[in-house]
Protein backbone atom coordinates (compact mmCIF):
# COMPACT_ATOMS: atom_id res chain seq x y z
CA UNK A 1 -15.10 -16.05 8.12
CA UNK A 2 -16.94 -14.58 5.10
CA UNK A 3 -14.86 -11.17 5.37
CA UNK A 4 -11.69 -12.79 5.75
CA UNK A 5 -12.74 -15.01 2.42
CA UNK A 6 -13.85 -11.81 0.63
CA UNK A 7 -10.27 -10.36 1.44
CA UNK A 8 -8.34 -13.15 0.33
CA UNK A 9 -10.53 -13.08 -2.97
CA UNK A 10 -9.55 -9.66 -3.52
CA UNK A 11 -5.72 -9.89 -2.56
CA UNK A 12 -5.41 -13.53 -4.91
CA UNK A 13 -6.98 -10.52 -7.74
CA UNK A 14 -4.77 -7.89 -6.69
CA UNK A 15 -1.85 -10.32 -7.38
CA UNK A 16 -3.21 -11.81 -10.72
CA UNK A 17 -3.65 -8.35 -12.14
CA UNK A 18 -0.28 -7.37 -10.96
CA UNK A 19 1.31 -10.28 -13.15
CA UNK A 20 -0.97 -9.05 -15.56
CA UNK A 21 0.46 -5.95 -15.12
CA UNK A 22 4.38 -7.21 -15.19
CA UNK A 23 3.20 -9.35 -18.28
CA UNK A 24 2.88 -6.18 -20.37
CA UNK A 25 -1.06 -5.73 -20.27
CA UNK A 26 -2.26 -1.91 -20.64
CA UNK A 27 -5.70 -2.80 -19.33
CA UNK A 28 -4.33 -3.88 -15.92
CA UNK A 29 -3.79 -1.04 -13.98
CA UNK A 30 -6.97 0.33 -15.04
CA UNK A 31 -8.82 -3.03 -13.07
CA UNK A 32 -5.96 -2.59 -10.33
CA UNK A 33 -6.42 1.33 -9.61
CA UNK A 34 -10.13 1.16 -8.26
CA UNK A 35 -9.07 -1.94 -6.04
CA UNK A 36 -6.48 0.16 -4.12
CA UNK A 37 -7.51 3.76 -4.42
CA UNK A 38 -11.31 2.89 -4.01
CA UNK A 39 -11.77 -0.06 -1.42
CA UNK A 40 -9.90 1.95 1.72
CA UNK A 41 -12.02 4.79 1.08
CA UNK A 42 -15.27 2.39 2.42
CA UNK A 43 -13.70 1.99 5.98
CA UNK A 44 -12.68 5.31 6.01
CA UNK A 45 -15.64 6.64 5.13
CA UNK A 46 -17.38 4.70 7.85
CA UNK A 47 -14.86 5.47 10.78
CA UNK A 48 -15.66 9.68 9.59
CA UNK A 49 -19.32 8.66 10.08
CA UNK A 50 -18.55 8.92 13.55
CA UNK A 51 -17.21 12.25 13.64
CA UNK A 52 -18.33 15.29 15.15
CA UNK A 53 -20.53 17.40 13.04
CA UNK A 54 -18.55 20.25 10.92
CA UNK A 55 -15.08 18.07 10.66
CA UNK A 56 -13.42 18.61 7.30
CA UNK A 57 -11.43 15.66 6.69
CA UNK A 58 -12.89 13.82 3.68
CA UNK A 59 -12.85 9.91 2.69
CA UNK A 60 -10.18 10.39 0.36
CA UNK A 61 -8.27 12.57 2.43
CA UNK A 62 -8.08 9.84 4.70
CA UNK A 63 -6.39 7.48 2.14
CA UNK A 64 -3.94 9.50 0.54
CA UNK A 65 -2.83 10.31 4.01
CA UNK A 66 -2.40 6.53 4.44
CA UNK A 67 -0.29 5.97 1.40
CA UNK A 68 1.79 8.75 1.68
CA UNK A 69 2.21 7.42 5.78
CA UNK A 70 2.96 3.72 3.71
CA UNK A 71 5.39 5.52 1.01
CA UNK A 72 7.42 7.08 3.82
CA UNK A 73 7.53 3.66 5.59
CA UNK A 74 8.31 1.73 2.69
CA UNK A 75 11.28 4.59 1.92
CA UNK A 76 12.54 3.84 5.25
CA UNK A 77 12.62 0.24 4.99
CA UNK A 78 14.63 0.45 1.91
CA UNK A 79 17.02 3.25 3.37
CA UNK A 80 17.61 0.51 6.08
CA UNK A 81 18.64 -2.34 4.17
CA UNK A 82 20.55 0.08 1.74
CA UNK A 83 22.68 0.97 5.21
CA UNK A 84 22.74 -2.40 6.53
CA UNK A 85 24.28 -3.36 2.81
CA UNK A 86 26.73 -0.72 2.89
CA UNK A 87 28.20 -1.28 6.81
CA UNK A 88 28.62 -4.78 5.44
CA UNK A 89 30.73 -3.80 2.23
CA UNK A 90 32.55 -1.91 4.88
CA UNK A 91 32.91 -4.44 7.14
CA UNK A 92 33.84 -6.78 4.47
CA UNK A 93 36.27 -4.57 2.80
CA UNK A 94 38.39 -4.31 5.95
CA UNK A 95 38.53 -8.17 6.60
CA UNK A 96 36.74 -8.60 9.06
């Protein structure tokens, strides 16, 4: 229960500093960068742990893998609902 109160500490800050962040604050994304960049490198620094001696993958390797696998994801989702939008102009267009 202490984990899971620990996360939702950090994702209620996450959000504050991203209002910060929409309200125009320079400082913000300085306090915002180390929470993202820095935290996922702790899990996957511990999951390499485990690794057979001599593997090259790195912490931080790990996590830019992760957001570019998220960026692709998210560029996906939004390709989706851009084609769901258009097939419904379409559909619209033609009275139907």
């Amino acid at each position: 229960m202490v984990g899971s109160r620990c996360n939702l500490n950090r994702m209620s800050d996450v959000t504050r500093i991203l209002g910060e962040i929409k309200a125009g604050d320079p400082q913000a994304a300085e306090q915002l960068l180390p929470m993202v960049y820095n935290e996922p490198r702790r899990p996957a620094a511990r999951d390499l742990s485990g690794e057979s001696f001599g593997q090259t993958l790195q912490p931080t390797t790990r996590v830019h893998e992760a957001y570019l696998r998220l960026d692709h994801a998210f560029f996906n989702f939004l390709r989706g609902i851009v084609s769901l939008t258009i097939m419904d102009r379409n559909t619209t267009s033609r009275g139907a």
